[in-house]
C-alpha atoms as a PDB file:
ATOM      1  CA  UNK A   1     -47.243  39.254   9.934  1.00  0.00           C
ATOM      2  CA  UNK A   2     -44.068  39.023   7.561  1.00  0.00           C
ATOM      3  CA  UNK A   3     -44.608  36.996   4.203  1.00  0.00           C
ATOM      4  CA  UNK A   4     -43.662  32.951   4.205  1.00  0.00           C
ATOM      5  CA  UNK A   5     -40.231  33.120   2.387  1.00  0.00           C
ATOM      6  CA  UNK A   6     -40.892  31.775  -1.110  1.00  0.00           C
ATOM      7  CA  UNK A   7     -38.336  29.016  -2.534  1.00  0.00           C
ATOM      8  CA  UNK A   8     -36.119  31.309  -4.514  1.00  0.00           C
ATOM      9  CA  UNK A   9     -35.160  33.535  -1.300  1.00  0.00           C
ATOM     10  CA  UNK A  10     -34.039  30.429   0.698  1.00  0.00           C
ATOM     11  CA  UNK A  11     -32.323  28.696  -2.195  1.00  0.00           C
ATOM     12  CA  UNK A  12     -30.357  32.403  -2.594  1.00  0.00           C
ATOM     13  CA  UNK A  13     -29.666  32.325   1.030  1.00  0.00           C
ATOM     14  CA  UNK A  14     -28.306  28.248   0.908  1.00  0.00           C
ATOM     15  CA  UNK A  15     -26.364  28.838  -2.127  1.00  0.00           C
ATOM     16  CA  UNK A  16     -24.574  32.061  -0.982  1.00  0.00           C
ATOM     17  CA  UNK A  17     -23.565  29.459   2.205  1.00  0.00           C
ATOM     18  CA  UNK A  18     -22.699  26.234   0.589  1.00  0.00           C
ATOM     19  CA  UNK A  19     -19.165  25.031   0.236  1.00  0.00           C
ATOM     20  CA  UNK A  20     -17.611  22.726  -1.713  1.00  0.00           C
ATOM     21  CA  UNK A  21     -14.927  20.758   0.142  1.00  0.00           C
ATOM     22  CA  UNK A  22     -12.012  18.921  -2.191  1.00  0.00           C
ATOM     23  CA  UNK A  23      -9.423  17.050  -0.540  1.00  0.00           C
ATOM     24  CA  UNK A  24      -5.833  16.179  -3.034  1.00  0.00           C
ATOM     25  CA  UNK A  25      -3.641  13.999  -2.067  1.00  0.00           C
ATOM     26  CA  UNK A  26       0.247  14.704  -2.897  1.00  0.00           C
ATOM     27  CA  UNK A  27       1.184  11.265  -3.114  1.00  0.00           C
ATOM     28  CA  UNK A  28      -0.223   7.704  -4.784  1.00  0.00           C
ATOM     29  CA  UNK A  29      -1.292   5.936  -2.265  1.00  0.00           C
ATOM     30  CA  UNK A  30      -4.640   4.003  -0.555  1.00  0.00           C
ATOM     31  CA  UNK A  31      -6.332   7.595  -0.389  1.00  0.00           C
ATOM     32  CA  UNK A  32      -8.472   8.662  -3.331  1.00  0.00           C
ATOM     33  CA  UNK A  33      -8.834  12.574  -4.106  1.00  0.00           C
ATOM     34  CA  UNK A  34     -12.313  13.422  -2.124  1.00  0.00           C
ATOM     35  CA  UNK A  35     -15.318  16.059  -3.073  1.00  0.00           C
ATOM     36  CA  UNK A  36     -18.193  16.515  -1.518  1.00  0.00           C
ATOM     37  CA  UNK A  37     -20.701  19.390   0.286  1.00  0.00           C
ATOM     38  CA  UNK A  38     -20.688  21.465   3.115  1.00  0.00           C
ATOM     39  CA  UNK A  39     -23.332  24.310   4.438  1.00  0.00           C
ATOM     40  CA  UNK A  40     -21.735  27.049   6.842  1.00  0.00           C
ATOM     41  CA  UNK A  41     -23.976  27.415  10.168  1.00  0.00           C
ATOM     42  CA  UNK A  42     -22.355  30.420  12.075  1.00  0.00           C
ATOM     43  CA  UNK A  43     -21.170  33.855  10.715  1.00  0.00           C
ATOM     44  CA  UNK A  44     -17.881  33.164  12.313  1.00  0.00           C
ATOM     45  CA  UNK A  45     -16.841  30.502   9.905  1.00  0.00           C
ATOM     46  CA  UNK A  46     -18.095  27.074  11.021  1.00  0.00           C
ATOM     47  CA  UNK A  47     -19.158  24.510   8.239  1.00  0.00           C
ATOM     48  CA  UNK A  48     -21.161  21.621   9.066  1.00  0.00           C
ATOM     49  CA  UNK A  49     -20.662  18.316   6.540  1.00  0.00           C
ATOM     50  CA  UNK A  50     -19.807  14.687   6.968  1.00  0.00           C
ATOM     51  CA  UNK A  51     -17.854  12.509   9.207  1.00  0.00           C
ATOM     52  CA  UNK A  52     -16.761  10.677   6.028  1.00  0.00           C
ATOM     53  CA  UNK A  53     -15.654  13.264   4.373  1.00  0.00           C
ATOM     54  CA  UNK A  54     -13.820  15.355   7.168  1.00  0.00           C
ATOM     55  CA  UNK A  55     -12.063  12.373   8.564  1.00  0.00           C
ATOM     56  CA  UNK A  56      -9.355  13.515   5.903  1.00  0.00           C
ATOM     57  CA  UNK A  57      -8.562  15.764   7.660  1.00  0.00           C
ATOM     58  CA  UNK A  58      -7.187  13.963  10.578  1.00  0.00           C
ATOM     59  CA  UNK A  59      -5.165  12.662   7.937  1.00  0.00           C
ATOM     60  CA  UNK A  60      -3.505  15.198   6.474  1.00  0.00           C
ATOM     61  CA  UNK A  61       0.039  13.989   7.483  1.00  0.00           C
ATOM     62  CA  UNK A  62      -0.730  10.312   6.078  1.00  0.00           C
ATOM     63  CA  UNK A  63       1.816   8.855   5.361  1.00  0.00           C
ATOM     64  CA  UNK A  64       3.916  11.585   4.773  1.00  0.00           C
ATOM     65  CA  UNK A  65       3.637  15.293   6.412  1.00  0.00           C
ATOM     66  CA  UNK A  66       1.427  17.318   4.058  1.00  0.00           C
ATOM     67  CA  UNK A  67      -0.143  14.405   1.924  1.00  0.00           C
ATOM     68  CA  UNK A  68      -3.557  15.779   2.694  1.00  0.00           C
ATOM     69  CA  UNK A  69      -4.538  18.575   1.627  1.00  0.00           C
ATOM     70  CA  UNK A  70      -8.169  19.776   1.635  1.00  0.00           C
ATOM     71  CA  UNK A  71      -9.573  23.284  -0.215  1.00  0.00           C
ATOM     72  CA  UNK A  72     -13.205  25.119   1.129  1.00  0.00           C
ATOM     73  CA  UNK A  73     -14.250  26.411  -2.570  1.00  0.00           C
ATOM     74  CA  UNK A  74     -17.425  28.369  -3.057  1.00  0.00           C
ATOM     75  CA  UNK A  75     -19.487  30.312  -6.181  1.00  0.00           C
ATOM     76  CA  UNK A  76     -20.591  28.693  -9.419  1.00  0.00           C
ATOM     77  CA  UNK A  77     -18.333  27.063 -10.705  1.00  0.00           C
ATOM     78  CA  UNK A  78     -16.603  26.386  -7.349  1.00  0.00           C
ATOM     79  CA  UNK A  79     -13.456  28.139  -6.835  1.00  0.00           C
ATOM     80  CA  UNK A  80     -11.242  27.570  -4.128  1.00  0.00           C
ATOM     81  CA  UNK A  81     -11.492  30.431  -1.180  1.00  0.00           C
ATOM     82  CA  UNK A  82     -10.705  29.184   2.226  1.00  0.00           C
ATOM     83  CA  UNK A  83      -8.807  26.073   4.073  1.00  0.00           C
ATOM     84  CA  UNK A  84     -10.276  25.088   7.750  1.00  0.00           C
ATOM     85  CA  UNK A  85      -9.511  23.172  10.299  1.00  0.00           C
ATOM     86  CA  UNK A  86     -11.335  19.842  12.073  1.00  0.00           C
ATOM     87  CA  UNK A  87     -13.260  21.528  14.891  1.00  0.00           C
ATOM     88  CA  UNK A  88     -15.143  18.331  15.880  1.00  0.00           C
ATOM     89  CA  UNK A  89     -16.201  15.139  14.171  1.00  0.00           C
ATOM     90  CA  UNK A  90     -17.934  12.593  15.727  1.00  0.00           C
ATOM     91  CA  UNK A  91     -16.181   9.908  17.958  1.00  0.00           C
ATOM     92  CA  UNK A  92     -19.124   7.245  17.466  1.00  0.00           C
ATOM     93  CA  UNK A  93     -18.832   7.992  13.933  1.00  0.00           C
ATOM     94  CA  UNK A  94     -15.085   7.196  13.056  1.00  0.00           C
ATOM     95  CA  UNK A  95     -15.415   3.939  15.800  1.00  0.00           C
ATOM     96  CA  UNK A  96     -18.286   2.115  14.124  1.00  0.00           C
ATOM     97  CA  UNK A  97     -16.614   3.180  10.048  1.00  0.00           C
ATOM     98  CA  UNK A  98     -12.969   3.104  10.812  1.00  0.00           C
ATOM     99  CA  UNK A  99     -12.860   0.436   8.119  1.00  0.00           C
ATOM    100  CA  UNK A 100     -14.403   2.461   5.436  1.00  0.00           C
ATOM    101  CA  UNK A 101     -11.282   4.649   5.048  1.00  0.00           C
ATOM    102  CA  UNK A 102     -10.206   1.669   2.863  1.00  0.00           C
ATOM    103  CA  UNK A 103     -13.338   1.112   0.777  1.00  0.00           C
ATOM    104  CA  UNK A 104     -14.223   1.883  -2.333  1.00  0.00           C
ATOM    105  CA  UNK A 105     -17.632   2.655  -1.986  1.00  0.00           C
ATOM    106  CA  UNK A 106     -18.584   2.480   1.620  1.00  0.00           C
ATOM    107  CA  UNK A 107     -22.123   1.678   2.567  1.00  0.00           C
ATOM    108  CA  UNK A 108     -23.280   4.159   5.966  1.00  0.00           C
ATOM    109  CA  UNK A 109     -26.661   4.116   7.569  1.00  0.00           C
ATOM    110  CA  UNK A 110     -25.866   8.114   8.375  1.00  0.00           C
ATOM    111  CA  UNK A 111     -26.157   7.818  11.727  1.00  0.00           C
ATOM    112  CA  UNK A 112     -23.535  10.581  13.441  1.00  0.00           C
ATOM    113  CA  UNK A 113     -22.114  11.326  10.032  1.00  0.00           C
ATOM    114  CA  UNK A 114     -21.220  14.439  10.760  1.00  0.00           C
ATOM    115  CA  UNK A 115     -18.673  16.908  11.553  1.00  0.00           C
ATOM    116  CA  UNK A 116     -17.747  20.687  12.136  1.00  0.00           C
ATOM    117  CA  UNK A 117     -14.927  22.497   9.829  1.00  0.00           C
ATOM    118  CA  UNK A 118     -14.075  26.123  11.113  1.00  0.00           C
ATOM    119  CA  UNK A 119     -12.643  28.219   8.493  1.00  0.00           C
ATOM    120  CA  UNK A 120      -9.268  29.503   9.475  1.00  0.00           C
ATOM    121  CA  UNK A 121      -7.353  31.094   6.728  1.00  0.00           C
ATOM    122  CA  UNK A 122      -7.788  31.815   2.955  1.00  0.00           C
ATOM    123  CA  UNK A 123      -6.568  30.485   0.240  1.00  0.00           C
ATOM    124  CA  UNK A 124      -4.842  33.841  -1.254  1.00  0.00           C
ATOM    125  CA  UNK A 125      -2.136  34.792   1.308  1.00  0.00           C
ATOM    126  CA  UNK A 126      -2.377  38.140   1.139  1.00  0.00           C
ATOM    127  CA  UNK A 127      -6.769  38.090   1.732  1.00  0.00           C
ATOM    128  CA  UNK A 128      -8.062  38.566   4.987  1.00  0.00           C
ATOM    129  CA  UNK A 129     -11.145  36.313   6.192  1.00  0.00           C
ATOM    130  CA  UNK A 130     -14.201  38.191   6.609  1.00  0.00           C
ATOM    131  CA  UNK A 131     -15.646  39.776   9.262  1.00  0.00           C
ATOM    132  CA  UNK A 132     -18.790  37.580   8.901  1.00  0.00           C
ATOM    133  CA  UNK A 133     -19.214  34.997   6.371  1.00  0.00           C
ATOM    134  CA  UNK A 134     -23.022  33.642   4.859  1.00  0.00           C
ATOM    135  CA  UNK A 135     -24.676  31.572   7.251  1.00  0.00           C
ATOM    136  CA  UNK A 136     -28.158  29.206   7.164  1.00  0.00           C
ATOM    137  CA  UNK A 137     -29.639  28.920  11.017  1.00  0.00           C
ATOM    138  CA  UNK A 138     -29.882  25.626  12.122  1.00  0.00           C
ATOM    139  CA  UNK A 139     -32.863  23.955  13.841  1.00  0.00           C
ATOM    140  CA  UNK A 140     -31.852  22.202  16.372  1.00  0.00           C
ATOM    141  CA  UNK A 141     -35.507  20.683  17.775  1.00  0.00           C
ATOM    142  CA  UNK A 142     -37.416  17.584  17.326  1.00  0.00           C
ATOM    143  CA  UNK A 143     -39.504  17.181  13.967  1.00  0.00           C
ATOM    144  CA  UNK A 144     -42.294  14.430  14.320  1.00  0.00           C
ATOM    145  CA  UNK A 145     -43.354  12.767  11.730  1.00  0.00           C
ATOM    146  CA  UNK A 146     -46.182  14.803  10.429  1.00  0.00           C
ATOM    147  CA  UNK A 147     -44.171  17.625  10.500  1.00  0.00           C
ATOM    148  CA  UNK A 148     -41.501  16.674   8.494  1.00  0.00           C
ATOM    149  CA  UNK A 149     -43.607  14.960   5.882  1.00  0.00           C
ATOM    150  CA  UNK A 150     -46.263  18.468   5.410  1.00  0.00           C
ATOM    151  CA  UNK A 151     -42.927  20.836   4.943  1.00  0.00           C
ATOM    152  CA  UNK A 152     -41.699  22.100   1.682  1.00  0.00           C
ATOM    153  CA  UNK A 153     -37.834  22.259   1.291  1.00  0.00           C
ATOM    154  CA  UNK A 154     -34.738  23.636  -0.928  1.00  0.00           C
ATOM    155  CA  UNK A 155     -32.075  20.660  -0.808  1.00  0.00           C
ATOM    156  CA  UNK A 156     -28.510  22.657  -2.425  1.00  0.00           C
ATOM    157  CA  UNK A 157     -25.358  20.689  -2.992  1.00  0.00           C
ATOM    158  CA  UNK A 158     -22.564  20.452  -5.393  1.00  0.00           C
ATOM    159  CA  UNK A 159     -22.783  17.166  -6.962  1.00  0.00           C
ATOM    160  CA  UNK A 160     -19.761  15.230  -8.648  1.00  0.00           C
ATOM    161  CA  UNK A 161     -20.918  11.753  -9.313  1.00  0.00           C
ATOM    162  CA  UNK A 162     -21.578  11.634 -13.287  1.00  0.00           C
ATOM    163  CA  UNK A 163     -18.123  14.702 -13.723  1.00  0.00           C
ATOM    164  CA  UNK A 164     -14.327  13.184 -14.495  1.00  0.00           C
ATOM    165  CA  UNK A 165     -11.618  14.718 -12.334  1.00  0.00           C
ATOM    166  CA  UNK A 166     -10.514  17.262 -14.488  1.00  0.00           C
ATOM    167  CA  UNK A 167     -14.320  18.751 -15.311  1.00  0.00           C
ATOM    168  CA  UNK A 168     -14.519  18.278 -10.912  1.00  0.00           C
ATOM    169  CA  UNK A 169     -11.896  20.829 -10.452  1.00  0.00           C
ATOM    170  CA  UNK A 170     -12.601  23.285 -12.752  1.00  0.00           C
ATOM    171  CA  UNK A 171     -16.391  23.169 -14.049  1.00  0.00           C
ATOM    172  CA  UNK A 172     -18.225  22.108 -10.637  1.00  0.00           C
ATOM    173  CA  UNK A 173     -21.570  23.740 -10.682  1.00  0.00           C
ATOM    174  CA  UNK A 174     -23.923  24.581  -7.779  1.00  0.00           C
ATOM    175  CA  UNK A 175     -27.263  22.552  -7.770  1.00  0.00           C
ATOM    176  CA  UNK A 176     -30.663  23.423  -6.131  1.00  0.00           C
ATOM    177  CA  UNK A 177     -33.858  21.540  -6.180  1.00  0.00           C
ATOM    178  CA  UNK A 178     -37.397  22.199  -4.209  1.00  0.00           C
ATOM    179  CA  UNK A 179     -38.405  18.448  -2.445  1.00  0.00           C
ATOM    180  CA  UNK A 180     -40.388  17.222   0.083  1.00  0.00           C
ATOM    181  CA  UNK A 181     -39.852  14.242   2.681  1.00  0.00           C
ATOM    182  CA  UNK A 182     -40.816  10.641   1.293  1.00  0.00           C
ATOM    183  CA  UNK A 183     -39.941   8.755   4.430  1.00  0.00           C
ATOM    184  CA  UNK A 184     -38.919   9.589   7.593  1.00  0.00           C
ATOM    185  CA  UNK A 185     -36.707   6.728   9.893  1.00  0.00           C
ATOM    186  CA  UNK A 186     -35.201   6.434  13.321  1.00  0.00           C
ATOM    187  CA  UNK A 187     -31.881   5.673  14.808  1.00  0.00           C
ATOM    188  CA  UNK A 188     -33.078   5.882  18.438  1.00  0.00           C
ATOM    189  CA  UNK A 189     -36.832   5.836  19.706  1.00  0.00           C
ATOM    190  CA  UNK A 190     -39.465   7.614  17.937  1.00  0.00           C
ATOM    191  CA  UNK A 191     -37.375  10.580  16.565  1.00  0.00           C
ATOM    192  CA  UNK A 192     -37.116  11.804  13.301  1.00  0.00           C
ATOM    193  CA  UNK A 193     -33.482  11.015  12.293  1.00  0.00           C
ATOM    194  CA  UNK A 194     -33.051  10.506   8.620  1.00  0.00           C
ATOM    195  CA  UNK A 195     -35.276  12.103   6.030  1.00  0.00           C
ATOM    196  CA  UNK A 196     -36.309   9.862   2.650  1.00  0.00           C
ATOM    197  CA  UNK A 197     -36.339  12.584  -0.213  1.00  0.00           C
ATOM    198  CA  UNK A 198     -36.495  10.499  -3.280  1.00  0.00           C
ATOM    199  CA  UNK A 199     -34.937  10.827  -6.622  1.00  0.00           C
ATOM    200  CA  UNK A 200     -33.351  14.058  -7.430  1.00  0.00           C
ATOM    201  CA  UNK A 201     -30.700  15.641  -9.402  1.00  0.00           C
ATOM    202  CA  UNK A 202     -28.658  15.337  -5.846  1.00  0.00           C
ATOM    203  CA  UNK A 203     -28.892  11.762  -6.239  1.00  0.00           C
ATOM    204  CA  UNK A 204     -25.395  11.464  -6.587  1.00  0.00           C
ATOM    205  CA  UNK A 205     -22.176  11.590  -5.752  1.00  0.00           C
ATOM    206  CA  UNK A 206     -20.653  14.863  -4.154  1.00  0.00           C
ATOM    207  CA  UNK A 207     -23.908  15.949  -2.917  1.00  0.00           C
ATOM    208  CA  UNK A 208     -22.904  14.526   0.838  1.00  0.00           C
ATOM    209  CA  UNK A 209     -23.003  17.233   3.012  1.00  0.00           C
ATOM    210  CA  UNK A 210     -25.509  19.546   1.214  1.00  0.00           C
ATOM    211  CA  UNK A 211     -27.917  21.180   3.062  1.00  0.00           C
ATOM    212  CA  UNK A 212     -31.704  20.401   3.099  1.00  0.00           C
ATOM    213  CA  UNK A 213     -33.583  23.885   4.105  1.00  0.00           C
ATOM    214  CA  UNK A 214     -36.796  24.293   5.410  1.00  0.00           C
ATOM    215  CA  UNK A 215     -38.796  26.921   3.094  1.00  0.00           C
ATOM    216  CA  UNK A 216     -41.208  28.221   5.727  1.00  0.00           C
ATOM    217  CA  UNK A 217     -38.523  28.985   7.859  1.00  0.00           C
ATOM    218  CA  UNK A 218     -35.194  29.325   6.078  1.00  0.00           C
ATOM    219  CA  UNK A 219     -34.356  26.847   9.073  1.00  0.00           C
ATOM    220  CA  UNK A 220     -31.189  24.218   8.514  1.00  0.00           C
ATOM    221  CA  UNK A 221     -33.294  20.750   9.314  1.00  0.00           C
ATOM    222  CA  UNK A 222     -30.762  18.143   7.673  1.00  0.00           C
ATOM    223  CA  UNK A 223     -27.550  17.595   5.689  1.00  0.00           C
ATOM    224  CA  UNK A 224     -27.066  14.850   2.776  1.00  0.00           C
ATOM    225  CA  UNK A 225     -25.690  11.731   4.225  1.00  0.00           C
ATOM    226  CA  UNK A 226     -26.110   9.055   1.753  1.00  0.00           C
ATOM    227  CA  UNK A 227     -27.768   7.712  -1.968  1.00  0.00           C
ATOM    228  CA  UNK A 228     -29.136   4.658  -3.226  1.00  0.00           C
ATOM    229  CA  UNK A 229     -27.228   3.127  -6.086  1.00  0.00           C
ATOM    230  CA  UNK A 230     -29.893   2.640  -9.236  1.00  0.00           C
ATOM    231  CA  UNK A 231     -28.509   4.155 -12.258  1.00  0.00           C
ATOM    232  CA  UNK A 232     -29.869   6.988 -12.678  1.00  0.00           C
ATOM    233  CA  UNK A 233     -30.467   9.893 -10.376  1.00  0.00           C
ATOM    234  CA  UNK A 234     -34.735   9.528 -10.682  1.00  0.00           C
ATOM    235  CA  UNK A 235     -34.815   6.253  -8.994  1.00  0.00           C
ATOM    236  CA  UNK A 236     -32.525   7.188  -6.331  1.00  0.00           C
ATOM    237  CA  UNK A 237     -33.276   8.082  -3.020  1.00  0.00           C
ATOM    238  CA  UNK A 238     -31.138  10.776  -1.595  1.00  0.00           C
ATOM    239  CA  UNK A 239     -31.204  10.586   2.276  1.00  0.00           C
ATOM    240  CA  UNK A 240     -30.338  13.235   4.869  1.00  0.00           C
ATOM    241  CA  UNK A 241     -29.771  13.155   8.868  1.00  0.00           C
ATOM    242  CA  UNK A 242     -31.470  15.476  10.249  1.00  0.00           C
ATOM    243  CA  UNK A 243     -29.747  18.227  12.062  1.00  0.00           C
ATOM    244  CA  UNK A 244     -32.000  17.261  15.334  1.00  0.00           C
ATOM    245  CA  UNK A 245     -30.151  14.122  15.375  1.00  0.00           C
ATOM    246  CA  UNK A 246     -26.821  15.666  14.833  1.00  0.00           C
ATOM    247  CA  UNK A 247     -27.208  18.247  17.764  1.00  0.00           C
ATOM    248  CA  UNK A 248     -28.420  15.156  20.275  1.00  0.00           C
ATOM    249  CA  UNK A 249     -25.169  13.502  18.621  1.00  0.00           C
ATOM    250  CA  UNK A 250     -23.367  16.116  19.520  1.00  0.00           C
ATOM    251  CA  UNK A 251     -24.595  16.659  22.880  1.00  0.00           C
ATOM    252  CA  UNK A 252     -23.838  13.112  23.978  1.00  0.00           C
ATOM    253  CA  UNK A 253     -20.167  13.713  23.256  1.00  0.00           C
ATOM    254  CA  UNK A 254     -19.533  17.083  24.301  1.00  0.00           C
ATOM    255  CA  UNK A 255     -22.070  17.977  27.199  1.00  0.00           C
ATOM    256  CA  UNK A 256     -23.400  20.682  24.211  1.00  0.00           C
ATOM    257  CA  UNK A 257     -26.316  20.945  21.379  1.00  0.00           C
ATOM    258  CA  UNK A 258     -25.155  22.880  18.486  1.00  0.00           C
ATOM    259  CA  UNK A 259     -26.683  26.421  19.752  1.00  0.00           C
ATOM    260  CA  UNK A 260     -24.450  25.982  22.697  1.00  0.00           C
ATOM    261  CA  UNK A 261     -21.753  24.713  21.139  1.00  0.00           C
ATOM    262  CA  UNK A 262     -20.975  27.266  18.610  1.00  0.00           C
ATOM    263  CA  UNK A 263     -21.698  30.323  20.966  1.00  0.00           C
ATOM    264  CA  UNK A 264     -18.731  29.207  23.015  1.00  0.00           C
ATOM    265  CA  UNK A 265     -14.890  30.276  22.192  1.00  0.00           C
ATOM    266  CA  UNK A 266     -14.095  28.466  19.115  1.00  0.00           C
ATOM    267  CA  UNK A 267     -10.272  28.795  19.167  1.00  0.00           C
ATOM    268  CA  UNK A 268     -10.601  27.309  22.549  1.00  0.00           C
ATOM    269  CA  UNK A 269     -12.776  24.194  20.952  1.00  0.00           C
ATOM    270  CA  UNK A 270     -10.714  23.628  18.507  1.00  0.00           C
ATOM    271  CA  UNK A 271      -7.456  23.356  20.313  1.00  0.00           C
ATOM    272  CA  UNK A 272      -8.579  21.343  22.790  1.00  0.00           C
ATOM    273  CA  UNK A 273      -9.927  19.263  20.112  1.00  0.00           C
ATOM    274  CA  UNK A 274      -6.635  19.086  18.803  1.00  0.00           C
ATOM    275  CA  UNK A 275      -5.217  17.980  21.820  1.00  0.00           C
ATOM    276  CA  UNK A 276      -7.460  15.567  23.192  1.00  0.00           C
ATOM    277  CA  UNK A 277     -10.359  13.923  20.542  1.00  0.00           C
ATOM    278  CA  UNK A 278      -7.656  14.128  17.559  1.00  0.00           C
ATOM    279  CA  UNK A 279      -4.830  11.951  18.424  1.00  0.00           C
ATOM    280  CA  UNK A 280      -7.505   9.139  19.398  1.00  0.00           C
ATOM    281  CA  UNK A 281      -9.581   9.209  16.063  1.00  0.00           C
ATOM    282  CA  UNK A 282      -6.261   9.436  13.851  1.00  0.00           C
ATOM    283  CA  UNK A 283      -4.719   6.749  15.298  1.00  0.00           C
ATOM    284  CA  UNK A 284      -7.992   4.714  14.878  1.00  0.00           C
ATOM    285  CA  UNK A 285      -7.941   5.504  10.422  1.00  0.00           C
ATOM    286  CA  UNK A 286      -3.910   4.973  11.089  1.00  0.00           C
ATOM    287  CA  UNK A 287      -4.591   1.409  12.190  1.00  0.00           C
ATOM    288  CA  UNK A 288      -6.711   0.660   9.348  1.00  0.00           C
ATOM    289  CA  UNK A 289      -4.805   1.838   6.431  1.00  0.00           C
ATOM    290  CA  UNK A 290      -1.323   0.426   7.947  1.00  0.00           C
ATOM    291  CA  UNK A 291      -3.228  -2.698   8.195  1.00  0.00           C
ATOM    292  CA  UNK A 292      -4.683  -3.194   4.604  1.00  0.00           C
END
């Protein structure tokens, strides 16, 4: 029998995969500059992390060509390495929070907040991506409750929410914390959708995205999706869907769970993506922020 992985091996495995994702904008406008988390799931490149945050990217010509632009940093302090492109996001997603785009501080249940970023070039024009990049397994089946309640876990994320822009940019820090699950709730019937973890030093801002890893496994079982607003970051509770949910999600709009999904051709994926998914949703955040 091989030893149960202890929490410092899994948190060295999450943090050598998380990203930090930072979206500028070029000019002044109804789009804020955007930071948040990501966690890459496949050795070929592919980053899962919110719908609210990757929905800048089908904005990246808004409103003029360019605006947009959004760097895949990584390390302690984050540094910018890669840029990606929107390989999926989900359709239910952008239709029920189109209006959010505009808000200040949106309020999300999590449900389908997610999306798929597939790294494409790197930041340095002369560095070549790598031939495999750090990558966390994701589970993909059913918790019940029990289960998810018993389990230890290593939630990683960069948060922003207490940094000013300038600090953001150049002194954004890596954080880690061991947690268990407080609550767990449902979106559909009787599945485990959105995992309760309580007050944390993740309790903030930035931290959507992160990845909550199961220790026993080193397994992928959720991603950050939203906070509560007390104060400070103890009386919080930092929520995250799990990454059951996101692969039914996921299979509902594209015939394919996440296992299947990402062992197809992902060039392929993301073009026709690009051709048929993309126009739709942009046009959708277009309508919004033209109407403001």
């Amino acid at each position: 029998l091989s030893p149960q992985p202890t929490s410092s091996e899994v948190n060295e495995l999450t943090r050598k995969a998380i990203v930090n994702i930072i979206c500028y904008t070029e000019s002044a406008g109804s789009l804020r500059p955007l930071t948040g988390s990501g966690i890459i799931i496949d050795e070929k490149g592919v980053i899962l992390t919110n719908a609210h945050l990757a929905q800048y990217y089908l904005l990246k010509d808004y409103p003029i060509k360019n605006n947009v632009d959004c760097l895949i940093r990584m390390g302690s302090p984050a540094t910018p390495v890669y840029r990606g492109e929107l390989l999926f996001i989900s359709p239910p997603w952008v239709e029920s929070n189109k209006k959010n785009i505009v808000e200040t501080n949106p309020i999300g249940t999590g449900e389908n907040d997610f999306a798929l970023i597939l790294i494409t070039s790197a930041v340095e024009k002369n560095n070549n991506l790598p031939s495999s990049f750090p990558a966390v397994s994701v589970n993909t089946e059913e918790m019940n409750e029990k289960e998810a309640l018993s389990g230890s876990y290593v939630a990683v994320a960069y948060p922003a929410g207490f940094l000013g822009g300038l600090t953001v940019v150049q002194n954004l820090f890596i954080s880690s914390t061991v947690t268990s699950v407080k609550q767990v709730f449902t979106f559909r019937q009787d599945t485990v959708d959105l995992l309760s973890l309580g007050g944390s030093i993740l309790a903030q801002k930035g931290s959507s995205g992160g990845a909550l890893v199961r220790i026993s496994d080193k397994k992928l079982v959720g991603i950050v999706v939203t906070t509560t607003e007390e104060t400070n970051t103890a009386e919080r509770d930092l929520r995250a869907i799990t990454t059951s949910s996101i692969s039914s999600s996921l299979q509902a709009s594209t015939n394919e769970g996440v296992t299947d999904f990402l062992s197809g051709n992902l060039f392929e994926k993301l073009n026709q993506f690009r051709q048929t998914r993309f126009p739709y949703l942009k046009s959708l955040l277009l309508e919004e922020l033209t109407h403001q």
